[in-house]
N, C-alpha and C. Protein backbone atom coordinates (compact mmCIF):
# COMPACT_ATOMS: atom_id res chain seq x y z
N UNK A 1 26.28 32.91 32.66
CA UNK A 1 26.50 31.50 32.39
C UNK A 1 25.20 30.80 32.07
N UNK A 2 24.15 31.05 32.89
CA UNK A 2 23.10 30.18 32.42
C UNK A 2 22.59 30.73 30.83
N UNK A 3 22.62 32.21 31.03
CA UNK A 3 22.40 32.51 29.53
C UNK A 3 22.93 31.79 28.04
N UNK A 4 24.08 31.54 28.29
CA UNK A 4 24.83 30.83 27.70
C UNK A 4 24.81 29.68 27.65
N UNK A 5 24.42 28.85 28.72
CA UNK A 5 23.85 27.30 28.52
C UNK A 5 22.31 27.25 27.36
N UNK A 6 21.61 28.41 28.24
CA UNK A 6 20.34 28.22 27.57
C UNK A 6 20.00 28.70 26.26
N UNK A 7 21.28 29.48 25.47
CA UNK A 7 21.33 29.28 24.16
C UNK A 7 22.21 28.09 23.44
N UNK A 8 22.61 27.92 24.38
CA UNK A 8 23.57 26.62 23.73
C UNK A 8 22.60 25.26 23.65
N UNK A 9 21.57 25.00 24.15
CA UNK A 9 20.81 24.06 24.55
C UNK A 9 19.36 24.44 23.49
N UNK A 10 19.63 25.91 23.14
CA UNK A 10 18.19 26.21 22.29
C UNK A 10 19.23 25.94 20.79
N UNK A 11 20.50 26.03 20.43
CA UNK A 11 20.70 26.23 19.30
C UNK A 11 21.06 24.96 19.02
N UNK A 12 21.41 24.00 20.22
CA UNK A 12 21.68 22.36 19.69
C UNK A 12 20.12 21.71 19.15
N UNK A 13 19.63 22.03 20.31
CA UNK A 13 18.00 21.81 19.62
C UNK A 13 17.24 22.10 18.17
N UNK A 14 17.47 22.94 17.82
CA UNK A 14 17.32 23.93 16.57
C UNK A 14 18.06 22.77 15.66
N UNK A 15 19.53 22.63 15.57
CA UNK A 15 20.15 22.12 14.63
C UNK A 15 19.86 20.46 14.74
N UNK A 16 19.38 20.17 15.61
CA UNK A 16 18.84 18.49 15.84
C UNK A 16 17.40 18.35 15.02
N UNK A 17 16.46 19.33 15.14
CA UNK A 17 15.44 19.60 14.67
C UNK A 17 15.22 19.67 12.80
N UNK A 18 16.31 20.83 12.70
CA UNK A 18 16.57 20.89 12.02
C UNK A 18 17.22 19.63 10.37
N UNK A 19 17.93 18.33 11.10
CA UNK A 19 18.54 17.37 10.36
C UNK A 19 17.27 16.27 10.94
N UNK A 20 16.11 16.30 11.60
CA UNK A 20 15.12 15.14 11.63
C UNK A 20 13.65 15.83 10.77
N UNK A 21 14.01 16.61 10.78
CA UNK A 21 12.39 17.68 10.03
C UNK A 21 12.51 17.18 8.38
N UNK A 22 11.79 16.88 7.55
CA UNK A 22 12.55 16.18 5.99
C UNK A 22 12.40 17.71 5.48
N UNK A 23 13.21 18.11 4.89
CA UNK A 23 13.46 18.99 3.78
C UNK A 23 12.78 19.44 2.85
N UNK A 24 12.17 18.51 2.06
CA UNK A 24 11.34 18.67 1.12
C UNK A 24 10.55 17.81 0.88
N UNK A 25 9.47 18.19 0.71
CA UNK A 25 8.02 17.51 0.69
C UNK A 25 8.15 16.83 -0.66
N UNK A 26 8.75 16.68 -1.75
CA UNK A 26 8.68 16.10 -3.07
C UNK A 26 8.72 15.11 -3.20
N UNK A 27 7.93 13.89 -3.52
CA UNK A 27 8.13 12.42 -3.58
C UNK A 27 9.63 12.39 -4.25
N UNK A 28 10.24 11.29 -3.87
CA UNK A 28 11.48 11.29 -5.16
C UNK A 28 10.72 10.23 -6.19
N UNK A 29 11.51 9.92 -7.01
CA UNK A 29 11.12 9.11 -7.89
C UNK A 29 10.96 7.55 -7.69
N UNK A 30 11.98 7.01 -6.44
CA UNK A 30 11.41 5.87 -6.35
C UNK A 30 9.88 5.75 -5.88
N UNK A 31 9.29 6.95 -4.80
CA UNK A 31 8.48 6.97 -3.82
C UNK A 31 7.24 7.26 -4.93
N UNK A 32 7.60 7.82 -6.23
CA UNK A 32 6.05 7.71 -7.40
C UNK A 32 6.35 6.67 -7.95
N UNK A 33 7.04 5.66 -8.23
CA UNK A 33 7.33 4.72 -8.85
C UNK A 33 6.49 3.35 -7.62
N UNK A 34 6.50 3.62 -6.47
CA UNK A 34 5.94 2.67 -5.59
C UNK A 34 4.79 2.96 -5.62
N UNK A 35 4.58 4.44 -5.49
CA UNK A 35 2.92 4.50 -5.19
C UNK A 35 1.92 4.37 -6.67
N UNK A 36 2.75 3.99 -7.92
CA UNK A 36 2.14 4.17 -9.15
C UNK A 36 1.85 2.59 -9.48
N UNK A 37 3.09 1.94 -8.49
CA UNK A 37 2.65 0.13 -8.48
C UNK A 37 1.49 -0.27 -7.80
N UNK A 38 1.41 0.90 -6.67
CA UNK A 38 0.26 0.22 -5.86
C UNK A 38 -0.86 0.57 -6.63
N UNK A 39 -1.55 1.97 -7.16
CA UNK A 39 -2.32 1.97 -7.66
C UNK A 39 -2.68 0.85 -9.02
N UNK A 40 -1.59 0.50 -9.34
CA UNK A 40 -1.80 -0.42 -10.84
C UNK A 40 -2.38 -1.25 -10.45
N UNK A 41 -2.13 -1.74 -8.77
CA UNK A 41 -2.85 -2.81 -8.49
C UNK A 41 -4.55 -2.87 -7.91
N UNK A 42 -4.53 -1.43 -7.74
CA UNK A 42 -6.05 -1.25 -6.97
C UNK A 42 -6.80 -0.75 -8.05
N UNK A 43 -6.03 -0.13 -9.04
CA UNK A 43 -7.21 0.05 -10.49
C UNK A 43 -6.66 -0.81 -11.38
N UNK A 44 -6.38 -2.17 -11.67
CA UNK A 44 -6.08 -3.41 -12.07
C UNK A 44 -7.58 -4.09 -11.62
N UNK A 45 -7.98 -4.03 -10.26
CA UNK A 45 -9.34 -4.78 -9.77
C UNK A 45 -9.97 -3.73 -10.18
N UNK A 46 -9.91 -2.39 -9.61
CA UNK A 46 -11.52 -1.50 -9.94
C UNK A 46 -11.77 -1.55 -11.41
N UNK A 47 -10.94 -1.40 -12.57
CA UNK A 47 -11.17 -1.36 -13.72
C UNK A 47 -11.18 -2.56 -14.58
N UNK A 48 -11.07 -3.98 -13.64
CA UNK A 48 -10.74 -5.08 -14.38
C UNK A 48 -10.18 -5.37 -15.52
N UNK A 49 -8.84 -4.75 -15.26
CA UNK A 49 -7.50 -4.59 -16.52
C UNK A 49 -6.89 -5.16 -15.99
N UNK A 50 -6.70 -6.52 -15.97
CA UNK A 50 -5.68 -7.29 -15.70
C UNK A 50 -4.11 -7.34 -15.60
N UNK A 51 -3.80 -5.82 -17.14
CA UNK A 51 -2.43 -5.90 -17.41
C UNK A 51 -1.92 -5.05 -16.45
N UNK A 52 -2.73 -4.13 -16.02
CA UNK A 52 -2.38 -3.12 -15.13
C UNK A 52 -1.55 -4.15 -13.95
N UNK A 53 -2.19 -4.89 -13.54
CA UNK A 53 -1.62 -6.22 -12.56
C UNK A 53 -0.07 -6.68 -13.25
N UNK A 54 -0.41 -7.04 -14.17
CA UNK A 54 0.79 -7.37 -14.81
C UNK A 54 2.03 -6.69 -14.70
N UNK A 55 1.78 -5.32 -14.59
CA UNK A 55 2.62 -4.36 -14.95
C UNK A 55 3.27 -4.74 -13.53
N UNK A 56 2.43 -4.75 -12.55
CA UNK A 56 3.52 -4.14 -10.97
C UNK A 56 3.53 -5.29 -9.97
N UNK A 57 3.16 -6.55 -10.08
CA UNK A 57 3.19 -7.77 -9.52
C UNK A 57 4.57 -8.62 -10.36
N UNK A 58 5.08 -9.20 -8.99
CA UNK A 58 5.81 -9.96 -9.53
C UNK A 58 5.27 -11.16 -9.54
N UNK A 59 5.96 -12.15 -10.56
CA UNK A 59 5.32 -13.18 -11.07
C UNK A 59 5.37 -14.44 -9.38
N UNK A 60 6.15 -14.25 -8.99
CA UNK A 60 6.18 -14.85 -7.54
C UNK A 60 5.36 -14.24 -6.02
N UNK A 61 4.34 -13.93 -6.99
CA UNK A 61 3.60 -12.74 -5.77
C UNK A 61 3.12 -14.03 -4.41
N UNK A 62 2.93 -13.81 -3.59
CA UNK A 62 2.07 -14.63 -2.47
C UNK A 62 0.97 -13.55 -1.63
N UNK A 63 -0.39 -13.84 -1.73
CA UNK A 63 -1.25 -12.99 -1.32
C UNK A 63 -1.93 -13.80 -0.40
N UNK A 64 -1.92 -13.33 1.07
CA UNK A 64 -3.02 -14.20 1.75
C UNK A 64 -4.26 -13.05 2.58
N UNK A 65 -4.86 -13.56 2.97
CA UNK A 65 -5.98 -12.36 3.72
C UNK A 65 -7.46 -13.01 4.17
N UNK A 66 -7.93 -12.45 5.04
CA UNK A 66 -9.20 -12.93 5.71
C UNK A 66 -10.57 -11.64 4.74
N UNK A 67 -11.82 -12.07 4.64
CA UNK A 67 -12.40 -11.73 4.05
C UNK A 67 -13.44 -12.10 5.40
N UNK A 68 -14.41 -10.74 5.76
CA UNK A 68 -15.60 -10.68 6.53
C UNK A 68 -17.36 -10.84 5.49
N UNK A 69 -17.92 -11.84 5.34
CA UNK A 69 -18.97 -11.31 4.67
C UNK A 69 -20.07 -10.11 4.66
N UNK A 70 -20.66 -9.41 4.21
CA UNK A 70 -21.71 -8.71 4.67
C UNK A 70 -22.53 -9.84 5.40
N UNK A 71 -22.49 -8.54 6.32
CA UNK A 71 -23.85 -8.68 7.85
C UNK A 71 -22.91 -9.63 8.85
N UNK A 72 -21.82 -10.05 8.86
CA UNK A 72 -21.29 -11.29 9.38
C UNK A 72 -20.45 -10.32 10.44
N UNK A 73 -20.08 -11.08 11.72
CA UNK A 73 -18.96 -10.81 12.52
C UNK A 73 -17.87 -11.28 12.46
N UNK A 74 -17.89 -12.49 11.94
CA UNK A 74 -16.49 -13.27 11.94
C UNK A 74 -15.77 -12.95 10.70
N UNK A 75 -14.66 -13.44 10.76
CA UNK A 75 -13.87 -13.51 9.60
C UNK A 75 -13.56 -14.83 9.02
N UNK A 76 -13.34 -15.21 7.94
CA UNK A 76 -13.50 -16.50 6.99
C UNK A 76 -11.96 -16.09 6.63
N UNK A 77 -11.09 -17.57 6.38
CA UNK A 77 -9.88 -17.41 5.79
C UNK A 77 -8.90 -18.00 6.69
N UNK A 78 -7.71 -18.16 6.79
CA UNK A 78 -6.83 -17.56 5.07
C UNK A 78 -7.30 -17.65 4.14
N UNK A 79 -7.30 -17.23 3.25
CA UNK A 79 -7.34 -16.94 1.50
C UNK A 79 -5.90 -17.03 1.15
N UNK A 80 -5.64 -18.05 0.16
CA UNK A 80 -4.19 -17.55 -0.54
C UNK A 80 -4.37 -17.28 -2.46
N UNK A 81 -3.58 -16.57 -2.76
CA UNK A 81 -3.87 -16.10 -4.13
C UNK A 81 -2.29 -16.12 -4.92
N UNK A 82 -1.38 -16.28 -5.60
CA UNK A 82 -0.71 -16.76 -6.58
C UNK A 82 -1.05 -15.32 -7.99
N UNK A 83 -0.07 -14.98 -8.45
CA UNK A 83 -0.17 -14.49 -9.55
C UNK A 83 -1.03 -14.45 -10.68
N UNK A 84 -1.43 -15.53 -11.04
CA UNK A 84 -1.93 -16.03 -11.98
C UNK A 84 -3.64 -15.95 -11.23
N UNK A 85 -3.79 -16.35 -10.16
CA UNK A 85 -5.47 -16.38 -9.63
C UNK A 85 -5.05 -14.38 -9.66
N UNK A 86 -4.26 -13.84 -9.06
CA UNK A 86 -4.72 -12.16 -8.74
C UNK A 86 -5.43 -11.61 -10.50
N UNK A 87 -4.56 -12.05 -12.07
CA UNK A 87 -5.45 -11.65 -12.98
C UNK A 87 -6.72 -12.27 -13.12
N UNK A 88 -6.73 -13.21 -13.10
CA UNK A 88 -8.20 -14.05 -13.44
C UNK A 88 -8.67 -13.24 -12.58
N UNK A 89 -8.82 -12.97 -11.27
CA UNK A 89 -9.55 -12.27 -10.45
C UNK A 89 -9.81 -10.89 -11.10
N UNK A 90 -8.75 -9.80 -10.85
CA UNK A 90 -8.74 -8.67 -11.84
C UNK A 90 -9.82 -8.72 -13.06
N UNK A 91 -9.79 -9.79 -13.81
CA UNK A 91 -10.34 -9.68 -15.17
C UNK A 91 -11.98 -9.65 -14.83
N UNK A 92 -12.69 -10.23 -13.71
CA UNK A 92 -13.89 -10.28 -13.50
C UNK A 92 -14.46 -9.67 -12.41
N UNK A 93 -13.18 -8.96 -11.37
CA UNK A 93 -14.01 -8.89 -10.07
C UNK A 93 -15.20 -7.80 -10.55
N UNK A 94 -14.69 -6.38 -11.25
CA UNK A 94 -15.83 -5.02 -11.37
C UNK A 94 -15.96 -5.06 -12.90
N UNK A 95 -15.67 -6.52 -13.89
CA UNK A 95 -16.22 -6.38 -15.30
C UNK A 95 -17.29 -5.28 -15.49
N UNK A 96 -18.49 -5.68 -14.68
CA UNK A 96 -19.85 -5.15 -15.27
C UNK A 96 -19.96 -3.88 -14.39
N UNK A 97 -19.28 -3.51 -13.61
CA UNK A 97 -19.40 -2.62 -12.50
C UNK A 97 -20.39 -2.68 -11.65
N UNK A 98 -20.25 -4.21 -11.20
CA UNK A 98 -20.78 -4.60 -9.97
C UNK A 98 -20.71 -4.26 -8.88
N UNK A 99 -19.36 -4.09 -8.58
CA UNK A 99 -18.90 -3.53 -7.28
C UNK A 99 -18.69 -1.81 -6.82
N UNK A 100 -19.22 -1.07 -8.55
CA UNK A 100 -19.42 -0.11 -8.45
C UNK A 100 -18.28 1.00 -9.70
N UNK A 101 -18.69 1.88 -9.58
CA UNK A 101 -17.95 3.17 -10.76
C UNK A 101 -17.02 3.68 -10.68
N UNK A 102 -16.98 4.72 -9.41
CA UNK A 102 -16.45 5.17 -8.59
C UNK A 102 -15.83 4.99 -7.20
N UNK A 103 -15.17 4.02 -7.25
CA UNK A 103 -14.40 3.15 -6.08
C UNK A 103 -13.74 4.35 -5.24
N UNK A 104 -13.39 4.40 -4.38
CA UNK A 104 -12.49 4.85 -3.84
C UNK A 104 -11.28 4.32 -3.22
N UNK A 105 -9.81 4.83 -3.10
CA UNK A 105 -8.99 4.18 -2.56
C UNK A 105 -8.12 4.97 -1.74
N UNK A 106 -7.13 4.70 -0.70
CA UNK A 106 -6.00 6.19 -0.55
C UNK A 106 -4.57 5.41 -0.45
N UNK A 107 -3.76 5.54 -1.20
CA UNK A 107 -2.00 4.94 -0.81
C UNK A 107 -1.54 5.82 0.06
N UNK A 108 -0.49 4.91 0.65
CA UNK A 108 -0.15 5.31 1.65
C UNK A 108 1.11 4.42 1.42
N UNK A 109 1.90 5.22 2.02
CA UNK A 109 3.73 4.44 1.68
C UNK A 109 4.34 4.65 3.01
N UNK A 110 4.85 3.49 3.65
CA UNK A 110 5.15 3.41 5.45
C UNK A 110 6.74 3.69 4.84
N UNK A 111 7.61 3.01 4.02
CA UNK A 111 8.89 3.10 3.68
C UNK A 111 9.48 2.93 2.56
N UNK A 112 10.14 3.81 1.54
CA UNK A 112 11.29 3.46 0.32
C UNK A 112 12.27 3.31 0.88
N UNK A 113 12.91 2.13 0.48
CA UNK A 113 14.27 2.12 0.81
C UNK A 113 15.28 1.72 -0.72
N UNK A 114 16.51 1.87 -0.99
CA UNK A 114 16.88 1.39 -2.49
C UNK A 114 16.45 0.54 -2.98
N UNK A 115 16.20 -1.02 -2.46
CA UNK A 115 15.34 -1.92 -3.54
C UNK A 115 14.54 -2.83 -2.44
N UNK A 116 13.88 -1.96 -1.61
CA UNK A 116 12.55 -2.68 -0.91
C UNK A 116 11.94 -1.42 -0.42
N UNK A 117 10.75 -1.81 -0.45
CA UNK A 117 9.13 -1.01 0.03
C UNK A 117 8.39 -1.33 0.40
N UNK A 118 7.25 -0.86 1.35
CA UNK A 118 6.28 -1.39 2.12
C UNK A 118 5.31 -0.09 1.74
N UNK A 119 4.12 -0.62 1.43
CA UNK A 119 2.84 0.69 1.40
C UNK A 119 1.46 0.20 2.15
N UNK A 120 0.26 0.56 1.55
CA UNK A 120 -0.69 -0.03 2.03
C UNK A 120 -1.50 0.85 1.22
N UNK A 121 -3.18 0.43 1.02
CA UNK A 121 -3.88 0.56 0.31
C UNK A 121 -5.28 0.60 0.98
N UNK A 122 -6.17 1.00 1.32
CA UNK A 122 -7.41 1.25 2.04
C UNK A 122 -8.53 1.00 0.53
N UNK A 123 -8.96 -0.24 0.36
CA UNK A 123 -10.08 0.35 -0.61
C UNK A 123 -11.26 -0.35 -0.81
N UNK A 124 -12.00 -0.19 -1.46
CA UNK A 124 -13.82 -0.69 -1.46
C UNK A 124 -13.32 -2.36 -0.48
N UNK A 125 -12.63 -2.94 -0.98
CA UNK A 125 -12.77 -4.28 -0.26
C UNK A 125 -11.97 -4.17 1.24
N UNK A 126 -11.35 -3.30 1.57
CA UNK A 126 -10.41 -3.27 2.78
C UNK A 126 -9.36 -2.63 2.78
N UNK A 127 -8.13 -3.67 3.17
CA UNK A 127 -6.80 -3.05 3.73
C UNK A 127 -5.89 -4.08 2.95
N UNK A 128 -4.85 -3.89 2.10
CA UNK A 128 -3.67 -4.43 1.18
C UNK A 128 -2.47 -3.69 1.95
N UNK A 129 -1.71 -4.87 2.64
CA UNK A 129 -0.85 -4.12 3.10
C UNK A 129 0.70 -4.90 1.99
N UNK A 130 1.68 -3.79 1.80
CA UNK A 130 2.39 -4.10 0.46
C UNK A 130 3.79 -4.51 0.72
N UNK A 131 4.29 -5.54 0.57
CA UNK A 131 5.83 -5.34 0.57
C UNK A 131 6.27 -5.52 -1.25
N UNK A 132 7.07 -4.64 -1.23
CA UNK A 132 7.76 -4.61 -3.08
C UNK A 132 9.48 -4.55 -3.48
N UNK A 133 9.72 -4.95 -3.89
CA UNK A 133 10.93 -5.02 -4.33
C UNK A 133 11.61 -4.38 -5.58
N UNK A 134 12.52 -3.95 -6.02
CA UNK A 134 12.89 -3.01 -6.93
C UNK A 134 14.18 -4.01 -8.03
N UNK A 135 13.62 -4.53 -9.08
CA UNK A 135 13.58 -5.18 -9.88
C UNK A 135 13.99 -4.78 -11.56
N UNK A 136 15.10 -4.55 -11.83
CA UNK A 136 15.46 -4.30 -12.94
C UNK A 136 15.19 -2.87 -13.19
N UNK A 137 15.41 -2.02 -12.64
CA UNK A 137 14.71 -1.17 -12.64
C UNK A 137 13.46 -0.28 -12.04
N UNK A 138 12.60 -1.66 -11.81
CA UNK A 138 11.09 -1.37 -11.62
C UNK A 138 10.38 -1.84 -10.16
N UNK A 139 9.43 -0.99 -9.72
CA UNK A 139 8.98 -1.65 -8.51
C UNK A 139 8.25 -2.94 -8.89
N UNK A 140 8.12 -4.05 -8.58
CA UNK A 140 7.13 -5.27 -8.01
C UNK A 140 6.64 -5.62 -6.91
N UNK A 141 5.64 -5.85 -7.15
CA UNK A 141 4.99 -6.43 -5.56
C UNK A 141 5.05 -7.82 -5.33
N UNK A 142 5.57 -8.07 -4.30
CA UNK A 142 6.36 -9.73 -4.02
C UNK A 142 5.32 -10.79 -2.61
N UNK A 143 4.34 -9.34 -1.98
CA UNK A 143 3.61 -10.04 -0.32
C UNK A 143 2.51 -9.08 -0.48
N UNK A 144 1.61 -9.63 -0.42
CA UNK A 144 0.00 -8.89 -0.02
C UNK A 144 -0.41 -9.53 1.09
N UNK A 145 -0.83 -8.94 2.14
CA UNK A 145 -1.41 -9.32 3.21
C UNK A 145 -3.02 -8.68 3.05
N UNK A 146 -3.98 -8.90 3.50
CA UNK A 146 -5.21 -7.70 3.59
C UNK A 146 -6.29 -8.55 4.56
N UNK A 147 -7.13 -7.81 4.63
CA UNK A 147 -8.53 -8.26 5.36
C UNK A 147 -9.48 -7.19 4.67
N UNK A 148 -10.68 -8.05 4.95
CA UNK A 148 -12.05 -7.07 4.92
C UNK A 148 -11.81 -5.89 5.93
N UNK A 149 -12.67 -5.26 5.04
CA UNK A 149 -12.47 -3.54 6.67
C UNK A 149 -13.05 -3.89 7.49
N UNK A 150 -11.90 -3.34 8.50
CA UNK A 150 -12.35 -3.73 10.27
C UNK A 150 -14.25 -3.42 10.15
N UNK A 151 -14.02 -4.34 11.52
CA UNK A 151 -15.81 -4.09 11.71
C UNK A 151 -15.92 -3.24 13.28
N UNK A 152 -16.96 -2.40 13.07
CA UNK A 152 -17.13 -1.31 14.15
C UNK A 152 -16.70 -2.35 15.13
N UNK A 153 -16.09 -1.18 16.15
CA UNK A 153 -15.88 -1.58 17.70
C UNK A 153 -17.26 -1.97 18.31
N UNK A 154 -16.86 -3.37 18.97
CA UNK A 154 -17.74 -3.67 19.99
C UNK A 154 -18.78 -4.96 19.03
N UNK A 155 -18.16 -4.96 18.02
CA UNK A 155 -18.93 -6.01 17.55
C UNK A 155 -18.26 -7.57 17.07
């Protein structure tokens, strides 16, 4: 009898395991379609291509976020930003490649769901955290939240 519990208890386990483990590692297509918005938007600023912005912002975007200066502890802000300020911005932030060549960034996608998404974005200026909506088709980004990158512990 216990034998029999204790495969019955290893094979419910197994099949529980089994339906929470994901299947296949393959983005689907909404999940490259989100992470191809977010990048439009983080090489939209690194490359100061504005349209790239264009492409994956919706025209009702609302962006707010705190900005830390160099050498500073505090944080400065809210900041709010509007559609129309995110290209003007885009068009000048790395024109001359001020802010540099080779930026780095990493996406990261917390949830797809049929027509809403949440990602986030780590890059030269901080943290973009994303909510997007699925729009005729297409992903848009509708909420930017961000800050300057955290500042070491203890300071």
């Amino acid at each position: 009898m216990k034998n029999l519990i204790l495969l019955s208890t290893l094979a419910l386990a197994t099949l529980c395991l089994a339906f929470t483990l994901p299947q296949d590692d393959k983005p689907t297509p909404d999940q490259k379609a989100v992470h191809a918005a977010i990048e439009d938007y983080v090489l939209g600023f690194y490359e100061a291509k504005p349209a790239r912005l264009e492409r994956c912002l919706s025209p009702a975007l609302k962006k707010m976020g705190w900005w830390r200066p160099d050498g500073e502890t505090e944080y400065q802000g809210p900041g709010h930003m509007n559609y129309e300020k995110a290209l003007a911005l885009a068009a000048t932030w790395n024109n001359e490649g001020q802010q540099g060549r080779d930026l780095k960034y990493e996406v990261e996608l917390f949830e797809v769901a049929d027509k809403t998404a949440c990602g986030k974005v780590t890059a030269h200026w901080g943290q973009d955290y994303f909510q997007l909506a699925k729009e005729d088709g297409r992903w848009k980004i509708h909420h930017v939240i961000w800050q300057s990158a955290p500042s070491p512990r203890g300071q």
